[in-house]
Each structure stands twice: as structure tokens, then as C-alpha cells.
PDB file of N, CA and C in Angstrom:
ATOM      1  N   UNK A   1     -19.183  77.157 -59.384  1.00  0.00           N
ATOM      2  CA  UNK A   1     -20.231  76.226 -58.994  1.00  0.00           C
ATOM      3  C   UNK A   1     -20.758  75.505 -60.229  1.00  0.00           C
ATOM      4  N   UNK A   2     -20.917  74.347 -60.316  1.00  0.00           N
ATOM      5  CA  UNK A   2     -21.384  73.352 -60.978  1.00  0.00           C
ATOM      6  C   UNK A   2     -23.015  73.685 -61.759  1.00  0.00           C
ATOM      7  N   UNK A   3     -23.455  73.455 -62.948  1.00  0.00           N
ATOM      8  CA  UNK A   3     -24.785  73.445 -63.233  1.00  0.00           C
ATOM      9  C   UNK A   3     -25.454  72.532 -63.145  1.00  0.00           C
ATOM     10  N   UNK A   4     -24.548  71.148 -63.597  1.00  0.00           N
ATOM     11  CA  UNK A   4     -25.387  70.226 -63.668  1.00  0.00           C
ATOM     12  C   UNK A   4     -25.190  69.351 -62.809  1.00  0.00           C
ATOM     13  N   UNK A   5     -26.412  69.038 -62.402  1.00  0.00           N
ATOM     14  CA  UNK A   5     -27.182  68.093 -61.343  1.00  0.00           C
ATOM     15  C   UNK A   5     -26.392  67.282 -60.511  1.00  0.00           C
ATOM     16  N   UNK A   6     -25.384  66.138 -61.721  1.00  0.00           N
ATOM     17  CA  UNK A   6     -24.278  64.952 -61.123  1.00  0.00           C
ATOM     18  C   UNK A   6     -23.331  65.951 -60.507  1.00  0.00           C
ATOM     19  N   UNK A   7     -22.759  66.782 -61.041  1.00  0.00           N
ATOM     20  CA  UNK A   7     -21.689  67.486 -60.783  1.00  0.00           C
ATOM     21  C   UNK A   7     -22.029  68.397 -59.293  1.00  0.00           C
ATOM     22  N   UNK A   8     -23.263  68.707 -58.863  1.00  0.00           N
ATOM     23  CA  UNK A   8     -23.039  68.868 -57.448  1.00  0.00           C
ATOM     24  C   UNK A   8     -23.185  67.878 -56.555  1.00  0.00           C
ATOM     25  N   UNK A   9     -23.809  66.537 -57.177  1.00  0.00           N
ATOM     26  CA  UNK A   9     -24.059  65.700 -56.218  1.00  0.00           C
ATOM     27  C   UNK A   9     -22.450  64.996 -55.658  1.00  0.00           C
ATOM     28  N   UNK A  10     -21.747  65.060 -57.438  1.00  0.00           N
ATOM     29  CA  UNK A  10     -20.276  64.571 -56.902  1.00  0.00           C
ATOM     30  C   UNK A  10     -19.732  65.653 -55.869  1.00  0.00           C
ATOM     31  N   UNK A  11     -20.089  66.312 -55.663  1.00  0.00           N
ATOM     32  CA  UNK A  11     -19.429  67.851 -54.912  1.00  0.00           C
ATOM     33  C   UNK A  11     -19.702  67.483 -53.455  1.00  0.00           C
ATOM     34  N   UNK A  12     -21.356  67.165 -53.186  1.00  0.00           N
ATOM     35  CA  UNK A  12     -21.722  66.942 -51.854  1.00  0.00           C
ATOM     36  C   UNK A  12     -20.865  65.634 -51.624  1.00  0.00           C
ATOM     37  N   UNK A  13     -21.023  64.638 -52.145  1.00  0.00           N
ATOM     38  CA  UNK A  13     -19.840  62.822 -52.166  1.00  0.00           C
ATOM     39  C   UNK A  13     -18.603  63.276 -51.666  1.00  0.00           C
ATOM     40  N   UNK A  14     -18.047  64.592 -52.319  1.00  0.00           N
ATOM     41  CA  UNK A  14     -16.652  64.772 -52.223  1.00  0.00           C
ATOM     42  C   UNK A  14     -15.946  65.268 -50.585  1.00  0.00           C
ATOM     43  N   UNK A  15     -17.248  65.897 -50.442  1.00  0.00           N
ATOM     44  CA  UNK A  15     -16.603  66.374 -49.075  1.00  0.00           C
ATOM     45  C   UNK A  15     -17.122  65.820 -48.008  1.00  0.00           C
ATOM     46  N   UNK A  16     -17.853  64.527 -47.998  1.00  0.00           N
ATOM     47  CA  UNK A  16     -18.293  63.543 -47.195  1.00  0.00           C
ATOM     48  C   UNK A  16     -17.096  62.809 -47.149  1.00  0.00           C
ATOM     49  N   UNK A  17     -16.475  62.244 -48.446  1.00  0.00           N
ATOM     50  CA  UNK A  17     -15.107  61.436 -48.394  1.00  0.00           C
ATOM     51  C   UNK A  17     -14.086  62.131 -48.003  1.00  0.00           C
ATOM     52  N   UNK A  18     -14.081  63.306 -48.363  1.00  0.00           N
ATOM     53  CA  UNK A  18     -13.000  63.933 -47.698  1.00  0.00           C
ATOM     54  C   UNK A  18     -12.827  64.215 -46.476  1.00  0.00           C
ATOM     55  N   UNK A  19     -13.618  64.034 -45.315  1.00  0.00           N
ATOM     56  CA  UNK A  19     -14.298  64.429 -44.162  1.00  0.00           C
ATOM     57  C   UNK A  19     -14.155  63.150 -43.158  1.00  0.00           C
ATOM     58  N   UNK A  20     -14.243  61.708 -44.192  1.00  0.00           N
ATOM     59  CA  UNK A  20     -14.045  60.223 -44.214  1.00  0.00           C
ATOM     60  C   UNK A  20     -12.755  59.983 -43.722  1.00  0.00           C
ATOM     61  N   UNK A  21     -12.115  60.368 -44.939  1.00  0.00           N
ATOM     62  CA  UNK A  21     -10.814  60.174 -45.317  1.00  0.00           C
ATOM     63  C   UNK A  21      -9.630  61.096 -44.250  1.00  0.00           C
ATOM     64  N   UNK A  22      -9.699  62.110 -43.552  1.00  0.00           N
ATOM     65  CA  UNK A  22      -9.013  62.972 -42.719  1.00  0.00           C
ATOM     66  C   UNK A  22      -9.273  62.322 -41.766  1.00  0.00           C
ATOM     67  N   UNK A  23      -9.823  61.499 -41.330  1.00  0.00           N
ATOM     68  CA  UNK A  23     -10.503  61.087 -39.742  1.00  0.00           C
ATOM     69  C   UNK A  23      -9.811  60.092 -39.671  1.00  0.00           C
ATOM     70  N   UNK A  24      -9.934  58.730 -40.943  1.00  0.00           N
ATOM     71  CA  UNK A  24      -8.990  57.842 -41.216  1.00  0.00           C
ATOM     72  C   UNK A  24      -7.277  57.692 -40.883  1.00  0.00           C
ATOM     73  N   UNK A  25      -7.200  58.852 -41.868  1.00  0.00           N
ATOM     74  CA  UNK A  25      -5.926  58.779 -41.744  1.00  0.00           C
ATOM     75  C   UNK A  25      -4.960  59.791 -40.188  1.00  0.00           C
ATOM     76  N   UNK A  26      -6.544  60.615 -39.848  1.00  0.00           N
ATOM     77  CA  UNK A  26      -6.238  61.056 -38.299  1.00  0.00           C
ATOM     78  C   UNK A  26      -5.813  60.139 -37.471  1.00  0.00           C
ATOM     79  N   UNK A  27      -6.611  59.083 -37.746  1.00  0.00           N
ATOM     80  CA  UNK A  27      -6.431  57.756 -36.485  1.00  0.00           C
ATOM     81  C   UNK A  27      -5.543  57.063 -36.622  1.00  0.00           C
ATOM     82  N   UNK A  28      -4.739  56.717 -38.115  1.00  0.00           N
ATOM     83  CA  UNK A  28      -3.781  56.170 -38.136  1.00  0.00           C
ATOM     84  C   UNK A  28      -2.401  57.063 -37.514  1.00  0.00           C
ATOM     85  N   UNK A  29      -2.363  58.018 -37.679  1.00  0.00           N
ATOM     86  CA  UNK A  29      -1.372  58.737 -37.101  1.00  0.00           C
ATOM     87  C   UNK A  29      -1.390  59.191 -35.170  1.00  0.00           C
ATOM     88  N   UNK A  30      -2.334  59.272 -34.996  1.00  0.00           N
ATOM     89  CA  UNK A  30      -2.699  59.048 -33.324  1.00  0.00           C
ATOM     90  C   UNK A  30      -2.162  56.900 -32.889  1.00  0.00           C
ATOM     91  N   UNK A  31      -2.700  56.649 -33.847  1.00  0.00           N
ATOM     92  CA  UNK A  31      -1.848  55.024 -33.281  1.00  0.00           C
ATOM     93  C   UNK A  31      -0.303  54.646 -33.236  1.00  0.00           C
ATOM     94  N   UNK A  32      -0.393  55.763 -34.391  1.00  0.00           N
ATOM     95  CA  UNK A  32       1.511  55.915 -34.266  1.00  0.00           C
ATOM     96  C   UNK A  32       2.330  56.680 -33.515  1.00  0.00           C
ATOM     97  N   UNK A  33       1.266  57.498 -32.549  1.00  0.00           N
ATOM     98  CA  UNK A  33       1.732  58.242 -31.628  1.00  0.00           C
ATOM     99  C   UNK A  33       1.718  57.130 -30.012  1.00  0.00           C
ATOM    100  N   UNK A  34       0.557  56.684 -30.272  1.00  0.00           N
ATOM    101  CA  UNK A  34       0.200  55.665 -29.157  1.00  0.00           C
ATOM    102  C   UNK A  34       1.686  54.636 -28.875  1.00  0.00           C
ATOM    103  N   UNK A  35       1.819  54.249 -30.488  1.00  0.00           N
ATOM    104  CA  UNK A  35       3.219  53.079 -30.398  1.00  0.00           C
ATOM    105  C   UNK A  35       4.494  53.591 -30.199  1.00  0.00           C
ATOM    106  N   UNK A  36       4.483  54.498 -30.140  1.00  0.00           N
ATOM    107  CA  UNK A  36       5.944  55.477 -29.947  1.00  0.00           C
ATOM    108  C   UNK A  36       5.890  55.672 -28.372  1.00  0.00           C
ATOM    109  N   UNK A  37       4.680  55.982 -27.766  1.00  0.00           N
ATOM    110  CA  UNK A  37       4.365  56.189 -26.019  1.00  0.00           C
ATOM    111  C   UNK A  37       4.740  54.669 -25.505  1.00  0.00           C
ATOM    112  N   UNK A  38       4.028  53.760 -26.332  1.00  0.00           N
ATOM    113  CA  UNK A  38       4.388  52.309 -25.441  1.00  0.00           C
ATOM    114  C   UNK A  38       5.229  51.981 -25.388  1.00  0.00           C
ATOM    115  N   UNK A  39       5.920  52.069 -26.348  1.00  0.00           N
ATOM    116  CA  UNK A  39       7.732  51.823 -26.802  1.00  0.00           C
ATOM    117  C   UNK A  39       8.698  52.352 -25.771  1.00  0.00           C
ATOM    118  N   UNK A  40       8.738  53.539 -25.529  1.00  0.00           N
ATOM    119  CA  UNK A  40       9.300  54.274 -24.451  1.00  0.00           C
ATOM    120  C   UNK A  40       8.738  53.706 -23.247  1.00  0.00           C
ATOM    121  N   UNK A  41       7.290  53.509 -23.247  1.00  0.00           N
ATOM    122  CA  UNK A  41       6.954  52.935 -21.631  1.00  0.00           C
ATOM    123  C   UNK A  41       7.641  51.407 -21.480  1.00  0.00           C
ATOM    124  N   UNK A  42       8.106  50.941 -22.472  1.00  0.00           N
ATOM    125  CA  UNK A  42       8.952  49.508 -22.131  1.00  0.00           C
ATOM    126  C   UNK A  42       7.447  48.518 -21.373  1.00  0.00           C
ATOM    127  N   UNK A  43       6.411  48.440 -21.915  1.00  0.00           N
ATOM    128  CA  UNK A  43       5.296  47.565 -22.083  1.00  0.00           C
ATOM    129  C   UNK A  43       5.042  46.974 -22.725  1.00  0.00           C
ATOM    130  N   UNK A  44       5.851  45.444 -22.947  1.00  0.00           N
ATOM    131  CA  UNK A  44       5.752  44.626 -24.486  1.00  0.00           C
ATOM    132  C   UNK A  44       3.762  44.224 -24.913  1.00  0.00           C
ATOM    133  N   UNK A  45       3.547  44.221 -23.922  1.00  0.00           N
ATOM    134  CA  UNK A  45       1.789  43.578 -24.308  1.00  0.00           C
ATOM    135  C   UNK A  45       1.173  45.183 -25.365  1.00  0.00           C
ATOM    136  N   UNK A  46       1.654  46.095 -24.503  1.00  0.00           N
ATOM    137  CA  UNK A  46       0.667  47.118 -25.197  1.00  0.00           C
ATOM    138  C   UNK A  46       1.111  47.688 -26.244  1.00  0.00           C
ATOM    139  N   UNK A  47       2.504  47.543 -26.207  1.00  0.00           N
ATOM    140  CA  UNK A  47       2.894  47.645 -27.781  1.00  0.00           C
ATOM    141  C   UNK A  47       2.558  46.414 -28.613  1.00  0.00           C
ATOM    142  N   UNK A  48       2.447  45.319 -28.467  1.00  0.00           N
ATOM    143  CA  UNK A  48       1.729  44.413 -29.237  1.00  0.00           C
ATOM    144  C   UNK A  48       0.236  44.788 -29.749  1.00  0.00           C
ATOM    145  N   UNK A  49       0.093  45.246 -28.997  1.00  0.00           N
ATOM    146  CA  UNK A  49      -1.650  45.796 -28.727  1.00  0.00           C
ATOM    147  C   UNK A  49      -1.764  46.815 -30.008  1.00  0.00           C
ATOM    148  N   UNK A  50      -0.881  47.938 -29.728  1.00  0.00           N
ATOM    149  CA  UNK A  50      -0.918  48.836 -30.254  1.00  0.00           C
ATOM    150  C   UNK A  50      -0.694  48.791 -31.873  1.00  0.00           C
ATOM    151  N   UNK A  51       0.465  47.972 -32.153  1.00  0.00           N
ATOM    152  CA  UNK A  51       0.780  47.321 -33.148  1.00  0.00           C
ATOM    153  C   UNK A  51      -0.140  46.937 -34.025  1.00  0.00           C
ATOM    154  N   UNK A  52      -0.658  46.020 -33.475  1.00  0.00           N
ATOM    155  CA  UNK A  52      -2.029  45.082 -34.144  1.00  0.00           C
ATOM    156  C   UNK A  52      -3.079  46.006 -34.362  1.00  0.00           C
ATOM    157  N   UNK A  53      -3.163  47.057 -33.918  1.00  0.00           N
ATOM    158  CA  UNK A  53      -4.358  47.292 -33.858  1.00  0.00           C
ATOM    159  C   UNK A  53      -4.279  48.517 -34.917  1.00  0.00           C
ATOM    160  N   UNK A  54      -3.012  49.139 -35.377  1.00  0.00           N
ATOM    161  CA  UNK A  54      -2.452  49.701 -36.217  1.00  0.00           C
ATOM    162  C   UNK A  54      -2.274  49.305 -37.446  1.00  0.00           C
ATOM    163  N   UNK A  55      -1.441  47.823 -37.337  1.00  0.00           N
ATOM    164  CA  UNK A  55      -1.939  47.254 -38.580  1.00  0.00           C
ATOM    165  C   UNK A  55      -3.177  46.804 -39.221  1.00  0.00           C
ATOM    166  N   UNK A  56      -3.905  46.551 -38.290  1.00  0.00           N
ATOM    167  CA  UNK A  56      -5.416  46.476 -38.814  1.00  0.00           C
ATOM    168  C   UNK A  56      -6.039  47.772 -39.227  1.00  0.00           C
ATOM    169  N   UNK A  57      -5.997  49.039 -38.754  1.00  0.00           N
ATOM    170  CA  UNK A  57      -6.556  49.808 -39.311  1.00  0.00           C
ATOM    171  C   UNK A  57      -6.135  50.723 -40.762  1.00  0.00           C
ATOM    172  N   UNK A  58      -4.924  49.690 -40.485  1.00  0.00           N
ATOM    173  CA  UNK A  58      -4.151  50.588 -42.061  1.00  0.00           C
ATOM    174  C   UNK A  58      -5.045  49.225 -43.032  1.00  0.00           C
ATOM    175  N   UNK A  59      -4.899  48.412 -43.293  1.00  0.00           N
ATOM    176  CA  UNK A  59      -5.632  47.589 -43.634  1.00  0.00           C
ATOM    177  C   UNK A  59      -7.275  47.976 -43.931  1.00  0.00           C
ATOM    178  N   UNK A  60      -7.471  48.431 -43.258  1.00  0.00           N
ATOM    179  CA  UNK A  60      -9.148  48.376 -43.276  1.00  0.00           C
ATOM    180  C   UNK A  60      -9.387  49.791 -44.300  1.00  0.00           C
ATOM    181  N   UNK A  61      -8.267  50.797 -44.198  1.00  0.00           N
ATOM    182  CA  UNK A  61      -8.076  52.347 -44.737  1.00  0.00           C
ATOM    183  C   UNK A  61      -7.712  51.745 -46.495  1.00  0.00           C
ATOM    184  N   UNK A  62      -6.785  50.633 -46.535  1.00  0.00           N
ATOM    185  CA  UNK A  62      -6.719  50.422 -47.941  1.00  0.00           C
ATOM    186  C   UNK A  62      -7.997  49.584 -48.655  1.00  0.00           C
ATOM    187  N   UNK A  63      -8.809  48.957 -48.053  1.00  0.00           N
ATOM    188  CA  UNK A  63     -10.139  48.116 -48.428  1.00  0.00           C
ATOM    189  C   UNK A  63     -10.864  49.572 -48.421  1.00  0.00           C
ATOM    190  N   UNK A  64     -10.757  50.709 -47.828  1.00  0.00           N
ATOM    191  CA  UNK A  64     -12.012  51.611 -48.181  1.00  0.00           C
ATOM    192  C   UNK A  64     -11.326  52.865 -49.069  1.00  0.00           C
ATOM    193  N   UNK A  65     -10.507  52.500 -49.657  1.00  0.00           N
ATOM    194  CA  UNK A  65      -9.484  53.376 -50.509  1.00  0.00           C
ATOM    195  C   UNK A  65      -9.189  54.427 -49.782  1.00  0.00           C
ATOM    196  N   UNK A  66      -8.951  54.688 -48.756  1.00  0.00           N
ATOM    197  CA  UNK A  66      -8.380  55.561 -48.391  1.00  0.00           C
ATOM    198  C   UNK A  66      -6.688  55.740 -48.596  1.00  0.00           C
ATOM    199  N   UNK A  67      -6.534  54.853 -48.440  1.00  0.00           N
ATOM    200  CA  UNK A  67      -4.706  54.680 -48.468  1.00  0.00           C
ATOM    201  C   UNK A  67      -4.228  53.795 -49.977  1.00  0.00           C
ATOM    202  N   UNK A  68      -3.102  54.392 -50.442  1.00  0.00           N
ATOM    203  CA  UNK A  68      -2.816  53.271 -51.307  1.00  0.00           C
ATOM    204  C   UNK A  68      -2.481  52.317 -51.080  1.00  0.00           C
ATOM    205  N   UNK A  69      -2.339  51.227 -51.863  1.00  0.00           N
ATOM    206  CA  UNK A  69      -1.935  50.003 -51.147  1.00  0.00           C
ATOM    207  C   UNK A  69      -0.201  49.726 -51.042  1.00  0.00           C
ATOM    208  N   UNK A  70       0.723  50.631 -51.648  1.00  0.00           N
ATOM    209  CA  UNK A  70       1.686  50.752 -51.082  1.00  0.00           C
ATOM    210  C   UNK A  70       2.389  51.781 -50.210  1.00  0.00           C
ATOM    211  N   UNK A  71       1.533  52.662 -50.235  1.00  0.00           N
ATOM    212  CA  UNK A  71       2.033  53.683 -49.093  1.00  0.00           C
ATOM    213  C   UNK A  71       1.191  52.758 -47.779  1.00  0.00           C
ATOM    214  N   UNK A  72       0.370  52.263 -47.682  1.00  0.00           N
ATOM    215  CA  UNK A  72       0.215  51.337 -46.306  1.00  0.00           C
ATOM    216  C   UNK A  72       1.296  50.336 -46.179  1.00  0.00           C
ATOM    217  N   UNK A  73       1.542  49.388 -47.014  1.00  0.00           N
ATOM    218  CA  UNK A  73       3.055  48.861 -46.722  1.00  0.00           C
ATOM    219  C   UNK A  73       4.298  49.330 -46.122  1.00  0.00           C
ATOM    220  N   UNK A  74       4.269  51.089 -47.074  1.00  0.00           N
ATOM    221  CA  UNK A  74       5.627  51.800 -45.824  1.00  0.00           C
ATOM    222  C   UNK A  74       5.153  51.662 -44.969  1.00  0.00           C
ATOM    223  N   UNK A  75       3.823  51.894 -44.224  1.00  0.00           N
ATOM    224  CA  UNK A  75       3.353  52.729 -42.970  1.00  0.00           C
ATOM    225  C   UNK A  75       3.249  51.105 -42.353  1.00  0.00           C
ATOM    226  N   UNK A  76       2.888  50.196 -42.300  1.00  0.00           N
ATOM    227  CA  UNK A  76       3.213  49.044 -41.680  1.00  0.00           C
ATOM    228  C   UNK A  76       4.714  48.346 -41.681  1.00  0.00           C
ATOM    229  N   UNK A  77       5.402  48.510 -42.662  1.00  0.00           N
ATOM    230  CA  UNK A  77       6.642  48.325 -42.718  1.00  0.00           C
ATOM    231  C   UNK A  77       7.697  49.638 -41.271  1.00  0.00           C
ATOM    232  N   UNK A  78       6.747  50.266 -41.549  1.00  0.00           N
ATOM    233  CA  UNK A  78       7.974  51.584 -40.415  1.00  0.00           C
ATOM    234  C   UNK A  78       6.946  51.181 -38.686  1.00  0.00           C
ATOM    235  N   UNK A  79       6.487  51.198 -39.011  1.00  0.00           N
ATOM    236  CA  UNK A  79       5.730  49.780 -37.765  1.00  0.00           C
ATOM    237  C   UNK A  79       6.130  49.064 -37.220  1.00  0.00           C
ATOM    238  N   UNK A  80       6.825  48.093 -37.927  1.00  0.00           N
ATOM    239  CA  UNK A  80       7.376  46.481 -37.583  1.00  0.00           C
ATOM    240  C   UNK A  80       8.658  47.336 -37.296  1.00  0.00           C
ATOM    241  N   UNK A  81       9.622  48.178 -38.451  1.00  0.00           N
ATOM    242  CA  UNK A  81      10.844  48.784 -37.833  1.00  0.00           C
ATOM    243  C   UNK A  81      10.300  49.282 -35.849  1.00  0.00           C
ATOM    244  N   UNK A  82       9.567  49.891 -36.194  1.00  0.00           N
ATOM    245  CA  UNK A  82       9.779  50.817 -34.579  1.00  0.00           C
ATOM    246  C   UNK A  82      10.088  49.818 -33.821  1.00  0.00           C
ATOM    247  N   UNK A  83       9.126  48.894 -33.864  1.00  0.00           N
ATOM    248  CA  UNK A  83       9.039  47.599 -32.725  1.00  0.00           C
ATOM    249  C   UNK A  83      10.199  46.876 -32.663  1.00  0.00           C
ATOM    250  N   UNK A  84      10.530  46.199 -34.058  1.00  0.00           N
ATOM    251  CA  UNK A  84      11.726  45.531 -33.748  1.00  0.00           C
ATOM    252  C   UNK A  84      13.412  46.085 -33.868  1.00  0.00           C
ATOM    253  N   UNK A  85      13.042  47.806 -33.764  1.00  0.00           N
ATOM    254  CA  UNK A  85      14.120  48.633 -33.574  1.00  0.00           C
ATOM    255  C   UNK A  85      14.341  48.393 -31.837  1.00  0.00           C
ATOM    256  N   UNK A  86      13.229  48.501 -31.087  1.00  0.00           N
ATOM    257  CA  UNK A  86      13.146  48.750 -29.630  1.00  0.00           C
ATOM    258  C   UNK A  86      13.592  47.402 -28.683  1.00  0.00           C
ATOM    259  N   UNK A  87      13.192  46.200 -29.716  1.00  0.00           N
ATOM    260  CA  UNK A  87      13.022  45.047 -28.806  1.00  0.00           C
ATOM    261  C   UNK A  87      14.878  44.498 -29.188  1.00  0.00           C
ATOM    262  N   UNK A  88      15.564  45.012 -29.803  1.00  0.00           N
ATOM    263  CA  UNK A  88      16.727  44.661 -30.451  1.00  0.00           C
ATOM    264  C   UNK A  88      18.118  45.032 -29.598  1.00  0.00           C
TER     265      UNK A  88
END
């Protein structure tokens, strides 16, 4: 345990972000479960849906540092694969 003062406050910060950050990247992986369900359901709107709404939140995860900004590129890049693996 920490003595000084900053050093627990960074402690309490840490597991607020960390707490942030698992939820984040929870949701990005539940959307990639979502786009894998629509894909199979052969529903072009809601995989569009799903898509977009995936890429936006990987997006929004690298503006709050959660994600790096090139591991969100794979993860939108294997995105665009699923989709235009399915529609092909």
C-alpha cells in the first residue's frame, strides 16, 4: 500500500479506469457477437446497423484511450472482412 497521498489517489483513478475500460472493450466484443448473429441471419440492414455502430464505438474507445489506435484498425479492419466475406 502506497504512503503518499498522489499514489493512492492514482490507485483509486486506476480502478475506476480499469472498471471503464473492461465495460468498453466488453461492448465492443458483444457487437462482434451481434455481427456474426446478423450475418448468419442473412439481414443486410442489420448488419449494416450493426457494423456502424461497431465502428463507431471502436472509434469513440480510441478518443478515450481505451484502445490503441492500431489495434482498433485490426478490429475494424476484421469488421469490414466479416461483412464483405458474407456479402461475396
Amino acid at each position: 500500500m502506497p504512503n503518499i497521498k498522489q499514489q493512492k489517489k492514482r490507485m483509486r483513478l486506476a480502478v475506476k479506469q480499469r472498471l471503464r475500460n473492461r465495460q468498453v472493450k466488453s461492448s465492443i466484443h458483444t457487437l462482434f457477437r451481434k455481427l456474426e448473429t446478423s450475418l448468419a441471419g442473412d439481414d443486410p440492414a442489420a448488419t449494416a446497423l450493426v457494423a456502424t455502430e461497431l465502428t463507431s464505438s471502436i472509434d469513440k474507445a480510441v478518443s478515450k484511450g481505451v484502445l490503441h489506435a492500431n489495434n482498433a484498425a485490426h478490429k475494424k479492419s476484421r469488421a469490414a472482412r466479416m461483412v464483405a466475406g458474407h456479402t461475396a
